[in-house]
PDB file of N, CA and C in Angstrom:
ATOM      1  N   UNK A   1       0.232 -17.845  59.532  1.00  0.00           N
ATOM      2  CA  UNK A   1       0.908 -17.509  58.306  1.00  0.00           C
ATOM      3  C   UNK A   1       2.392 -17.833  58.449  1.00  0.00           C
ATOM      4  N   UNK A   2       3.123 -18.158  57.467  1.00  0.00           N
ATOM      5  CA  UNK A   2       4.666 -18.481  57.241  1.00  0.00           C
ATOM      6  C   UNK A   2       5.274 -17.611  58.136  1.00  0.00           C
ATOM      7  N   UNK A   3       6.351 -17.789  58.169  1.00  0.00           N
ATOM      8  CA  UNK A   3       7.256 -16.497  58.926  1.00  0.00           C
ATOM      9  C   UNK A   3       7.645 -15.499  58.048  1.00  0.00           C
ATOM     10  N   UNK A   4       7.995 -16.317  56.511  1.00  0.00           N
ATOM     11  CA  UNK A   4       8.349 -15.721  55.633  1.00  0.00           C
ATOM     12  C   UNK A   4       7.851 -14.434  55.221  1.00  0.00           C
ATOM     13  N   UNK A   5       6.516 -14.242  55.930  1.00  0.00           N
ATOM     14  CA  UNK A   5       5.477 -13.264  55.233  1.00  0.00           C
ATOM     15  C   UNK A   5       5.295 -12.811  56.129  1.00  0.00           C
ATOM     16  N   UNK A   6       5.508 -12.112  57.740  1.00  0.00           N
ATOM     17  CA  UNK A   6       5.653 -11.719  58.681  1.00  0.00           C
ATOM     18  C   UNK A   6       5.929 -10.101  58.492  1.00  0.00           C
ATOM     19  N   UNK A   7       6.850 -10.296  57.701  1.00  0.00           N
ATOM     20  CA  UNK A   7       7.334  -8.527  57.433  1.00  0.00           C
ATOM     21  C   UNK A   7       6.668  -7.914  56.020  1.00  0.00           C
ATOM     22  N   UNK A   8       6.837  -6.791  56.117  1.00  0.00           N
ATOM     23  CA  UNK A   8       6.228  -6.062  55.770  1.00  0.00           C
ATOM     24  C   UNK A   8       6.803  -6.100  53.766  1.00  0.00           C
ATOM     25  N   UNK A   9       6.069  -6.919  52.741  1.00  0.00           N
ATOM     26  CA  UNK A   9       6.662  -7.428  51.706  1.00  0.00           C
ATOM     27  C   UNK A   9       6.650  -6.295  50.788  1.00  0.00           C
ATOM     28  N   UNK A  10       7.975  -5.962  50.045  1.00  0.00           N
ATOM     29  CA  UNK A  10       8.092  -5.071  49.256  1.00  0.00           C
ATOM     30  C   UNK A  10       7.810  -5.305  47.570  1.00  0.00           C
ATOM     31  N   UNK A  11       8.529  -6.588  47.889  1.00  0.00           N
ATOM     32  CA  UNK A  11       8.930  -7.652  46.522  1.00  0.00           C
ATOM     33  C   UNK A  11       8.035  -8.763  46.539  1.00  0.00           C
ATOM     34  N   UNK A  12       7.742  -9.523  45.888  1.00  0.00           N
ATOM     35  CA  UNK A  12       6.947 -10.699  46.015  1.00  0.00           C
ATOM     36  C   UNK A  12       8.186 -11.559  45.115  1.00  0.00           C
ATOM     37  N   UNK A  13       8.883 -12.312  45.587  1.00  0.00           N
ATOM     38  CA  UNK A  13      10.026 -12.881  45.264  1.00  0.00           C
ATOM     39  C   UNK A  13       9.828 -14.166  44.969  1.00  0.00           C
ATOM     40  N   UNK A  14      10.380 -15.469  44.033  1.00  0.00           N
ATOM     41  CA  UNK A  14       9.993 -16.688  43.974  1.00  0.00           C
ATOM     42  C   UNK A  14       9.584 -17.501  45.328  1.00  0.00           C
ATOM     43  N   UNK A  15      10.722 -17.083  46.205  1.00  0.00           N
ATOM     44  CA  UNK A  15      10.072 -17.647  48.042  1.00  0.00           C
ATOM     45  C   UNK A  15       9.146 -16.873  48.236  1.00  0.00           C
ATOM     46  N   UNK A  16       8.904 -16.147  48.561  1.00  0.00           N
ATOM     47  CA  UNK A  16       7.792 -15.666  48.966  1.00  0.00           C
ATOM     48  C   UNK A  16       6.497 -16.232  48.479  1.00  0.00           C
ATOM     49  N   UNK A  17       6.575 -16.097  46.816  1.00  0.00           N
ATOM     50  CA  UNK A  17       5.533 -16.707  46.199  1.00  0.00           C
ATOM     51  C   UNK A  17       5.204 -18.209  46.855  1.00  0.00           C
ATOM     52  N   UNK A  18       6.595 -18.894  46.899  1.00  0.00           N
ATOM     53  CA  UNK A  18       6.289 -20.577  47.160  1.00  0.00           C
ATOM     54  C   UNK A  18       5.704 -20.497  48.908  1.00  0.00           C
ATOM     55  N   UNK A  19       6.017 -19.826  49.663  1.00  0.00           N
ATOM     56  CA  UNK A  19       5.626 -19.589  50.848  1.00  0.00           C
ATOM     57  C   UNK A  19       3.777 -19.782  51.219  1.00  0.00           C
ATOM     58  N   UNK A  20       3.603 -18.768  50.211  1.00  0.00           N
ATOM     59  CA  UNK A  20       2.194 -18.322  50.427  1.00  0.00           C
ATOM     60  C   UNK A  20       1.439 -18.956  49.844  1.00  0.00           C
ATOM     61  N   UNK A  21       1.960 -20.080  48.204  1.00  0.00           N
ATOM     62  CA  UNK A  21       1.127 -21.169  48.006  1.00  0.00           C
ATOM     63  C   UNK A  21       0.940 -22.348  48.596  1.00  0.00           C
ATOM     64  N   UNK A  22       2.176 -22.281  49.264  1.00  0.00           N
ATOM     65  CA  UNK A  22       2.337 -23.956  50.066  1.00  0.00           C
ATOM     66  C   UNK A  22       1.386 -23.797  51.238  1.00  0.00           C
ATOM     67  N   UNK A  23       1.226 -22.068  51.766  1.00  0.00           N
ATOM     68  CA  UNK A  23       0.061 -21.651  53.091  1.00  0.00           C
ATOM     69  C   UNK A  23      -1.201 -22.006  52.193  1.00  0.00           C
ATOM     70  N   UNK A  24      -1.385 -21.819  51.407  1.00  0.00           N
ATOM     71  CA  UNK A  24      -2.851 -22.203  50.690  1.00  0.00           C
ATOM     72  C   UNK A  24      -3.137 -23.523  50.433  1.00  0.00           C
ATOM     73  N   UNK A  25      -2.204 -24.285  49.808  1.00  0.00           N
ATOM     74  CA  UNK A  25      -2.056 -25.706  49.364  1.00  0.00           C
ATOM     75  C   UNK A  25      -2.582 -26.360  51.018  1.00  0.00           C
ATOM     76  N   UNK A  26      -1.461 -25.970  51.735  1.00  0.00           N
ATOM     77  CA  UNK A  26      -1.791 -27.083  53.170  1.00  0.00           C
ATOM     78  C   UNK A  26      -3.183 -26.239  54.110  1.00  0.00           C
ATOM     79  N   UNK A  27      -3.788 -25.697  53.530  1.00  0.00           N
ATOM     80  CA  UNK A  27      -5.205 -24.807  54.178  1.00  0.00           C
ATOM     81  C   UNK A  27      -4.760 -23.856  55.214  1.00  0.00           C
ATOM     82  N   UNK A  28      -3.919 -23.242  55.392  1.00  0.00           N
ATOM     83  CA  UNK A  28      -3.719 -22.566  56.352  1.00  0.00           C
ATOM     84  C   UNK A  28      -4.305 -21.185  55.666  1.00  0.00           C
ATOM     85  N   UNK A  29      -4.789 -20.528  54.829  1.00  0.00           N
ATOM     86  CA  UNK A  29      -4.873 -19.923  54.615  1.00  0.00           C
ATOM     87  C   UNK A  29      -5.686 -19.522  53.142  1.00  0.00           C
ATOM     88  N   UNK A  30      -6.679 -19.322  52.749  1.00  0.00           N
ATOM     89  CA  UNK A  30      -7.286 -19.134  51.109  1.00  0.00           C
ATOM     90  C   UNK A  30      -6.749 -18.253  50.237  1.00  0.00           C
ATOM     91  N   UNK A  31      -7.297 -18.340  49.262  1.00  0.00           N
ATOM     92  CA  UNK A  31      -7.321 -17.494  47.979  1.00  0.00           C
ATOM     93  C   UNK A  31      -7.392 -15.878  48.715  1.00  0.00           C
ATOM     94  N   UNK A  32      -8.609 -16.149  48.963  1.00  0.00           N
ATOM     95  CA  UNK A  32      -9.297 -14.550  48.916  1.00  0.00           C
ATOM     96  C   UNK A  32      -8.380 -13.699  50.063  1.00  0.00           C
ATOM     97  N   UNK A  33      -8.514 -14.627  51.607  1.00  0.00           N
ATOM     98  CA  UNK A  33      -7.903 -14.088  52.843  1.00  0.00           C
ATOM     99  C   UNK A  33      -6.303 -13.614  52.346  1.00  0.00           C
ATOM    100  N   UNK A  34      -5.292 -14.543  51.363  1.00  0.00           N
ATOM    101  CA  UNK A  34      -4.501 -14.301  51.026  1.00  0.00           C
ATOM    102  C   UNK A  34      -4.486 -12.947  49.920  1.00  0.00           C
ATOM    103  N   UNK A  35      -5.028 -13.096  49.216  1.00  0.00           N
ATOM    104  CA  UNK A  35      -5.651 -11.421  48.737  1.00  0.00           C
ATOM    105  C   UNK A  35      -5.727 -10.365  49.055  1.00  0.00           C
ATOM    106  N   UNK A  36      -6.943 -10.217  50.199  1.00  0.00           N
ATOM    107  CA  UNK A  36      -7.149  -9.422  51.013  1.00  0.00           C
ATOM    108  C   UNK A  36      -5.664  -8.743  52.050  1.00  0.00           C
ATOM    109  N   UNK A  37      -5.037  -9.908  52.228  1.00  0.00           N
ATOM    110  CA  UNK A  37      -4.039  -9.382  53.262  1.00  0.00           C
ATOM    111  C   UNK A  37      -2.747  -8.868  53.039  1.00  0.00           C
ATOM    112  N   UNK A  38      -2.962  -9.421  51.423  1.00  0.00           N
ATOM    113  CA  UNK A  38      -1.093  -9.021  51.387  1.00  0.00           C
ATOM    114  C   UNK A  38      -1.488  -7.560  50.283  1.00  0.00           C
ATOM    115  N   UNK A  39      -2.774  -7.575  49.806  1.00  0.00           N
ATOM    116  CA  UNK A  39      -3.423  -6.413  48.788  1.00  0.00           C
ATOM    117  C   UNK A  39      -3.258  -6.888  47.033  1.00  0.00           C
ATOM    118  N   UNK A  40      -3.270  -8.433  46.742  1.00  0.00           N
ATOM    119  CA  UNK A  40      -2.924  -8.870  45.820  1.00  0.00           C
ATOM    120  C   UNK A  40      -4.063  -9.124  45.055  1.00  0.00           C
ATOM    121  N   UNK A  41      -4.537  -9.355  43.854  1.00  0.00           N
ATOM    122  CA  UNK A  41      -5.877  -9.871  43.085  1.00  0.00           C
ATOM    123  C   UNK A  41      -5.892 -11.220  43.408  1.00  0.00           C
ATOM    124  N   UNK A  42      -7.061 -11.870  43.332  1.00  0.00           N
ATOM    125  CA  UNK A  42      -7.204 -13.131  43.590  1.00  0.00           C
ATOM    126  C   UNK A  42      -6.967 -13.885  42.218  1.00  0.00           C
ATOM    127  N   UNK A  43      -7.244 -13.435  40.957  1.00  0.00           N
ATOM    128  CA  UNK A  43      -6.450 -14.088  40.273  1.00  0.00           C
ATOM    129  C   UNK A  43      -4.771 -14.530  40.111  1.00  0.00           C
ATOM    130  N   UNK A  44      -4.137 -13.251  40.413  1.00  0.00           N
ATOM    131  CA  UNK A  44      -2.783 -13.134  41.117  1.00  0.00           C
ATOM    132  C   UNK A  44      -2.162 -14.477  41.664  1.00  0.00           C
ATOM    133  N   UNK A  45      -3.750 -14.165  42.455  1.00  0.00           N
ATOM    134  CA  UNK A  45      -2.499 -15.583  43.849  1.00  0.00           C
ATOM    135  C   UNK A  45      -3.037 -16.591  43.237  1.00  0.00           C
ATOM    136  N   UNK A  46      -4.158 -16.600  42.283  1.00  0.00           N
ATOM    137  CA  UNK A  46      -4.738 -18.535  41.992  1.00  0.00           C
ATOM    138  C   UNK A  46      -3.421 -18.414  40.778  1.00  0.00           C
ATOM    139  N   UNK A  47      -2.824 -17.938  40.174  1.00  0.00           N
ATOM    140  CA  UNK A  47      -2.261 -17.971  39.110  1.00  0.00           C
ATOM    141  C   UNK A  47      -0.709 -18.525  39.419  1.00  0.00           C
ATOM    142  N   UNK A  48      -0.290 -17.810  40.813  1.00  0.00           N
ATOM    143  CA  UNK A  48       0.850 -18.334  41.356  1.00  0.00           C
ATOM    144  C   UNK A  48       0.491 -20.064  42.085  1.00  0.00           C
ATOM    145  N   UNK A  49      -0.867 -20.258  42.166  1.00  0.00           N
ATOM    146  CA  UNK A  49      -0.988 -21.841  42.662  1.00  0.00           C
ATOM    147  C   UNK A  49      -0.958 -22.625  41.296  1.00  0.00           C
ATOM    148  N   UNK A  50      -1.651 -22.190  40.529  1.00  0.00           N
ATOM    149  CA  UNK A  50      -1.878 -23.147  39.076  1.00  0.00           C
ATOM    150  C   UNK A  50      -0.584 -23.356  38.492  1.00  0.00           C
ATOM    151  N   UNK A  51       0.622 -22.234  38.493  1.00  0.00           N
ATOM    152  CA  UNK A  51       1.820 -22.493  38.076  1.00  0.00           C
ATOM    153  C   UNK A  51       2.776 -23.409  39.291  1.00  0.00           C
ATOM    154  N   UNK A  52       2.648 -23.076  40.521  1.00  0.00           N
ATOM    155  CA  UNK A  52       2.917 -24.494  41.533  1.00  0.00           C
ATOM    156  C   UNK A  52       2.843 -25.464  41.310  1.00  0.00           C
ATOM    157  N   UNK A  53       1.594 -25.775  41.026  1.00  0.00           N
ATOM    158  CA  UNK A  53       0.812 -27.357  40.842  1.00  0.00           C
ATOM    159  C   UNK A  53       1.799 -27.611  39.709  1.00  0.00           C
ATOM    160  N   UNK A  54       1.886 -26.881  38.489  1.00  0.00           N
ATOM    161  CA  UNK A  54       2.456 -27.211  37.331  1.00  0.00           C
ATOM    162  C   UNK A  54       3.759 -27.880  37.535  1.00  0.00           C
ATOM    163  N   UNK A  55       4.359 -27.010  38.388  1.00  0.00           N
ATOM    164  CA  UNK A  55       6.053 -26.909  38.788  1.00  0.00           C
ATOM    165  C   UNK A  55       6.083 -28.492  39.536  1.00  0.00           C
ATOM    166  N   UNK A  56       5.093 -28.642  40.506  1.00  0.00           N
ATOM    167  CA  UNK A  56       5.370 -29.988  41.181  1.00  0.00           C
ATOM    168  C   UNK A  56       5.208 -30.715  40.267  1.00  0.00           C
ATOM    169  N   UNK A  57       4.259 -30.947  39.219  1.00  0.00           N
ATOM    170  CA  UNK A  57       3.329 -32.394  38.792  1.00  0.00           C
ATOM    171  C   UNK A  57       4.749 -32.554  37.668  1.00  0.00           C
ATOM    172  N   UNK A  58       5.305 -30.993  37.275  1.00  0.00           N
ATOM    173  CA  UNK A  58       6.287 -31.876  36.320  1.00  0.00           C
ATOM    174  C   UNK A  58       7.919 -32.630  37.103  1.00  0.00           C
ATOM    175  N   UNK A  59       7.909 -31.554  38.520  1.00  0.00           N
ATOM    176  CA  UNK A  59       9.234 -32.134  38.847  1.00  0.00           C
ATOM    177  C   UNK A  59       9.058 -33.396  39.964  1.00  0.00           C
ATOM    178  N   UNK A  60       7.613 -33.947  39.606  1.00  0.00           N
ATOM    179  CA  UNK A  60       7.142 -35.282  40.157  1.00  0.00           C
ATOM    180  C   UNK A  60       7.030 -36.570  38.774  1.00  0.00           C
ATOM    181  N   UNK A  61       7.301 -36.133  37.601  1.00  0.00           N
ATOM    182  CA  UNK A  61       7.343 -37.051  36.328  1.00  0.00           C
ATOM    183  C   UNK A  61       8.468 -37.562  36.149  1.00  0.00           C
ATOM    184  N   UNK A  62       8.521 -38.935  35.707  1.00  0.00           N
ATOM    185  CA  UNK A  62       9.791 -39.818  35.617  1.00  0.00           C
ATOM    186  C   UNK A  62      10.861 -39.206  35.037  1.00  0.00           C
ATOM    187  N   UNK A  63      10.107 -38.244  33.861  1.00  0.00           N
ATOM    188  CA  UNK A  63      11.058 -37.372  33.272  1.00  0.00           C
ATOM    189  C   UNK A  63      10.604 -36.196  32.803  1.00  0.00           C
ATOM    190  N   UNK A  64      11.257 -35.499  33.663  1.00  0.00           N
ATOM    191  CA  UNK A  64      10.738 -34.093  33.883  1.00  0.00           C
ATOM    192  C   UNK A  64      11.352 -33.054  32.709  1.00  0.00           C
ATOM    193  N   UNK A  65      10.427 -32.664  32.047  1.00  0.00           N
ATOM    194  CA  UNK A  65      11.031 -31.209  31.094  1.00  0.00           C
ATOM    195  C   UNK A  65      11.616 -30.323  31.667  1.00  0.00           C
ATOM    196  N   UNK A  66      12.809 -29.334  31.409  1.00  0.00           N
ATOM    197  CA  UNK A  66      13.547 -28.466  31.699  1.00  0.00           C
ATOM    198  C   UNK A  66      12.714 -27.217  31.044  1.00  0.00           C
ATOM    199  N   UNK A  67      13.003 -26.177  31.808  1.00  0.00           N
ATOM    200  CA  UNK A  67      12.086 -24.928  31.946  1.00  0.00           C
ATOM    201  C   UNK A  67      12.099 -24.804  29.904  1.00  0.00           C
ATOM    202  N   UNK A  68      13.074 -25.125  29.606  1.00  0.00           N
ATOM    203  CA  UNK A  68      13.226 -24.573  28.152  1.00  0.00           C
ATOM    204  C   UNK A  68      11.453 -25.411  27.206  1.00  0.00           C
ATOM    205  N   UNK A  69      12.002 -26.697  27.481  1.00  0.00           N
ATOM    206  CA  UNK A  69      11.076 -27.080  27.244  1.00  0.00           C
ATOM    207  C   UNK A  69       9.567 -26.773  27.266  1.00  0.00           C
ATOM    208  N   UNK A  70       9.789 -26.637  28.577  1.00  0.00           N
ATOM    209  CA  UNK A  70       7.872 -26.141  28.988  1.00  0.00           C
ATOM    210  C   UNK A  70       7.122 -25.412  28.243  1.00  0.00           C
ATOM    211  N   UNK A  71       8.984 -24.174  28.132  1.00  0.00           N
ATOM    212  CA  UNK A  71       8.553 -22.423  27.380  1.00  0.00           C
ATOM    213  C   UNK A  71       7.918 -23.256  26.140  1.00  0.00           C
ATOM    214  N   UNK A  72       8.686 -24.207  25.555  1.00  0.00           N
ATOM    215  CA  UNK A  72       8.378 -24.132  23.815  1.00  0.00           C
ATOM    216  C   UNK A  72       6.928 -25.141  23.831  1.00  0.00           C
ATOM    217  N   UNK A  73       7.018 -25.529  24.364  1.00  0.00           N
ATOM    218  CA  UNK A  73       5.409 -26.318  24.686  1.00  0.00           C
ATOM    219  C   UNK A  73       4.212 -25.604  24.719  1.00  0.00           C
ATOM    220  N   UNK A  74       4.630 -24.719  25.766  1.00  0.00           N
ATOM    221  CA  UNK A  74       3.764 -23.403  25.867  1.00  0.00           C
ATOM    222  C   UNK A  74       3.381 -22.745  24.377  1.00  0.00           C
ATOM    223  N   UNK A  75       4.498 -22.377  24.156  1.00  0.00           N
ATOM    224  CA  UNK A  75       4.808 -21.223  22.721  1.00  0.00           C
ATOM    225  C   UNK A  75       3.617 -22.515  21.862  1.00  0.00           C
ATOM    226  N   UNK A  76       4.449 -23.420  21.618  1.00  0.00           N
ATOM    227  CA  UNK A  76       3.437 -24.350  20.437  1.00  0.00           C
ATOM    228  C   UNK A  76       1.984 -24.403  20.853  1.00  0.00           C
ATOM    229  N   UNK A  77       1.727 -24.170  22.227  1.00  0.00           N
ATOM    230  CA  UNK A  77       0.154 -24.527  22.344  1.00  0.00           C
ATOM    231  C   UNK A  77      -0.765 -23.430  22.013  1.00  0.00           C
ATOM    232  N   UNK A  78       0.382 -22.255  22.290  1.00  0.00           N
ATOM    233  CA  UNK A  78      -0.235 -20.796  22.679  1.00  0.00           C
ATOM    234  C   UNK A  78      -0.520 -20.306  20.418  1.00  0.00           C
ATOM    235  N   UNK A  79       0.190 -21.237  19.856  1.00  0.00           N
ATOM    236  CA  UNK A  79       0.095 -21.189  18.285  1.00  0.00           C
ATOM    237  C   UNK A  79      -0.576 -21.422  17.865  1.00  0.00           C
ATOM    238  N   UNK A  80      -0.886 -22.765  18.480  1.00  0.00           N
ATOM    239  CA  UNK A  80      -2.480 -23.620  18.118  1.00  0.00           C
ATOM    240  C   UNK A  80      -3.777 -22.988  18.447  1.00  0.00           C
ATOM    241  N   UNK A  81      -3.538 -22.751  19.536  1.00  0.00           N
ATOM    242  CA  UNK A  81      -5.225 -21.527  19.616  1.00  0.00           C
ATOM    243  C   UNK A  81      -5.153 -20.346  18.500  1.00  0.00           C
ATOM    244  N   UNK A  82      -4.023 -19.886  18.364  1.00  0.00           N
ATOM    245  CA  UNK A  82      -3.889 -18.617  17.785  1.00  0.00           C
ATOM    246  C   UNK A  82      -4.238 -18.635  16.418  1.00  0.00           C
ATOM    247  N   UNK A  83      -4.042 -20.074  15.929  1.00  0.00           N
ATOM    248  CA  UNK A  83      -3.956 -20.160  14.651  1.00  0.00           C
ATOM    249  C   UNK A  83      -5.645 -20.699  14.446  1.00  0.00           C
ATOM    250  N   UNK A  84      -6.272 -21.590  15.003  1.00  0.00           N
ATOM    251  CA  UNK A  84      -7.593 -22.254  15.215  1.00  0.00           C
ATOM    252  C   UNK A  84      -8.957 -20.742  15.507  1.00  0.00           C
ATOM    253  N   UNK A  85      -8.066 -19.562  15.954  1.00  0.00           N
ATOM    254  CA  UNK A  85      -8.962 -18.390  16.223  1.00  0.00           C
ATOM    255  C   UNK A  85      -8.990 -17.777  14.919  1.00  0.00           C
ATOM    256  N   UNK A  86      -7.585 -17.500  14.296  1.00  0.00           N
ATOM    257  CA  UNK A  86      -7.673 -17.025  12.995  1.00  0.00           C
ATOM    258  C   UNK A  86      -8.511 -17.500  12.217  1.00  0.00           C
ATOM    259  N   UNK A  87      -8.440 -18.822  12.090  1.00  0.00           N
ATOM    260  CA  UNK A  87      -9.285 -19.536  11.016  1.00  0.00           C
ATOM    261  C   UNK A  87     -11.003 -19.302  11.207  1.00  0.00           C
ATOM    262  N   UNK A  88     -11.310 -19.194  12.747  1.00  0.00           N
ATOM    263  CA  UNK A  88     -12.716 -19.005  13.038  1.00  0.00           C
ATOM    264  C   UNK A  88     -12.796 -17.399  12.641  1.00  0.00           C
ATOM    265  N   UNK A  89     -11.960 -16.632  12.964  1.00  0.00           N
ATOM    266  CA  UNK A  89     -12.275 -15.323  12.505  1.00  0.00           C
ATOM    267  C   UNK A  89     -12.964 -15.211  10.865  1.00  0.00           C
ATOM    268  N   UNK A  90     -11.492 -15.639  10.211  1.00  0.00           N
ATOM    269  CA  UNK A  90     -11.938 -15.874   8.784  1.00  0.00           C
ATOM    270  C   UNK A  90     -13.311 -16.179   8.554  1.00  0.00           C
ATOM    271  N   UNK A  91     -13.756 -17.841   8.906  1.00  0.00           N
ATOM    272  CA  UNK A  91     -14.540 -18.032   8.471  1.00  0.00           C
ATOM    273  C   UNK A  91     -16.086 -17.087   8.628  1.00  0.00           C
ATOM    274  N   UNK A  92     -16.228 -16.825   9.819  1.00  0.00           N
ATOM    275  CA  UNK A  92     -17.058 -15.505  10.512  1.00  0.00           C
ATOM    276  C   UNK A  92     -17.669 -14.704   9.475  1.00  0.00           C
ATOM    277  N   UNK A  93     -16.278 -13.962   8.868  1.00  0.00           N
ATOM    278  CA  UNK A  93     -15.767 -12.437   8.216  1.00  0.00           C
ATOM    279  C   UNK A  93     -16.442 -12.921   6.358  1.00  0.00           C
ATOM    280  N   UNK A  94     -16.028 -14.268   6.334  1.00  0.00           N
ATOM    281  CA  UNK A  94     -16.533 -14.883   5.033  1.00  0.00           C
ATOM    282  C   UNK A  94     -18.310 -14.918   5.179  1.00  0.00           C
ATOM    283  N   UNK A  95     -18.985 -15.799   5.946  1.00  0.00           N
ATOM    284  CA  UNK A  95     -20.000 -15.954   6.027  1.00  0.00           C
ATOM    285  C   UNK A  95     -20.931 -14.263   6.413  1.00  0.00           C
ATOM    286  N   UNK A  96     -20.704 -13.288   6.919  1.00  0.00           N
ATOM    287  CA  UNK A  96     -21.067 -12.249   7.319  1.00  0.00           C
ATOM    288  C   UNK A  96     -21.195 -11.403   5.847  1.00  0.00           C
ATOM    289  N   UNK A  97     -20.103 -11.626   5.195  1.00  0.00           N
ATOM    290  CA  UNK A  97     -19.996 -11.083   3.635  1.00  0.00           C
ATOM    291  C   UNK A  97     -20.978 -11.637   2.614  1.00  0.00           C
ATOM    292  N   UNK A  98     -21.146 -13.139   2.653  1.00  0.00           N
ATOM    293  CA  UNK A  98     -22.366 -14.087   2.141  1.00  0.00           C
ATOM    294  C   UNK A  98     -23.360 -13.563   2.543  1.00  0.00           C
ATOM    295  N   UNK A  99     -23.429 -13.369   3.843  1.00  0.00           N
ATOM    296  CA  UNK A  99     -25.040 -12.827   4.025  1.00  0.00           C
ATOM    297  C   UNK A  99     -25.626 -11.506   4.283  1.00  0.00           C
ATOM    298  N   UNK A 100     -24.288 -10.530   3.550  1.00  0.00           N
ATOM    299  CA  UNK A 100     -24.255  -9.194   3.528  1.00  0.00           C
ATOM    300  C   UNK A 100     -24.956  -9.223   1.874  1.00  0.00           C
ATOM    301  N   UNK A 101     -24.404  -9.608   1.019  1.00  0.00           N
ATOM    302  CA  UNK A 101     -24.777 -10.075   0.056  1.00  0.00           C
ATOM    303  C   UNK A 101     -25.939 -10.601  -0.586  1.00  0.00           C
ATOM    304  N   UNK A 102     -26.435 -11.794   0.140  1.00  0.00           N
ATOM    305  CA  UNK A 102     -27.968 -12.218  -0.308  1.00  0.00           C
ATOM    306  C   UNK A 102     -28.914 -11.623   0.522  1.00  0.00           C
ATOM    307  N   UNK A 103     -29.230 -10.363   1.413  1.00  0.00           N
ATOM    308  CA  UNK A 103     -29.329  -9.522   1.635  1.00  0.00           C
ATOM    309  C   UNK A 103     -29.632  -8.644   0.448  1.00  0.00           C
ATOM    310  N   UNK A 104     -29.145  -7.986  -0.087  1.00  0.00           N
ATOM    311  CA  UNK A 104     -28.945  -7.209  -1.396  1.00  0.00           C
ATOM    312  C   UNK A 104     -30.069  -7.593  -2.311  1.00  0.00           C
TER     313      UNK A 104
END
């Protein structure tokens, strides 16, 4: 394990975080074992790798978005589901009423 993670962690701090994914990334260490040892959920720690990967693949692009960016990328994508769920709700809530109806 890193050195970084040697002592006894109070905080889970951006190093720390990058510590313990880069121990996973280069196999020194898994998901779960990393879990188990520091007392973290395993979604936890896959969540701090999936946002890694993110962090490299963009500050590996010819032209890399600035955090602002990402946020509003995010925000717009996180709209599009939101808005594509509404509409399935609706339609649901409509058809359930149709066949509450011919029913009758």
């Amino acid at each position: 394990m890193s050195t970084l993670m040697d002592e006894e962690i109070k905080r889970w701090t951006a190093r720390r975080k990058t510590a313990l994914v880069l121990d996973i990334i280069q196999g020194k260490t898994t998901v779960a074992e990393a879990s188990r040892a520091y007392d973290l959920t395993p979604s936890e720690v896959e969540s701090w790798v999936e946002d890694g990967k993110k962090g490299m693949e963009n500050a590996l692009k010819a032209n890399p978005l600035d955090i602002h960016s990402q946020y509003e990328r995010q925000i717009k994508d996180l709209q599009e589901a939101y808005g594509e769920a509404m509409l399935e709700l609706r339609a649901r809530k409509k058809l359930q009423s149709l066949l509450d109806e011919a029913e009758k």
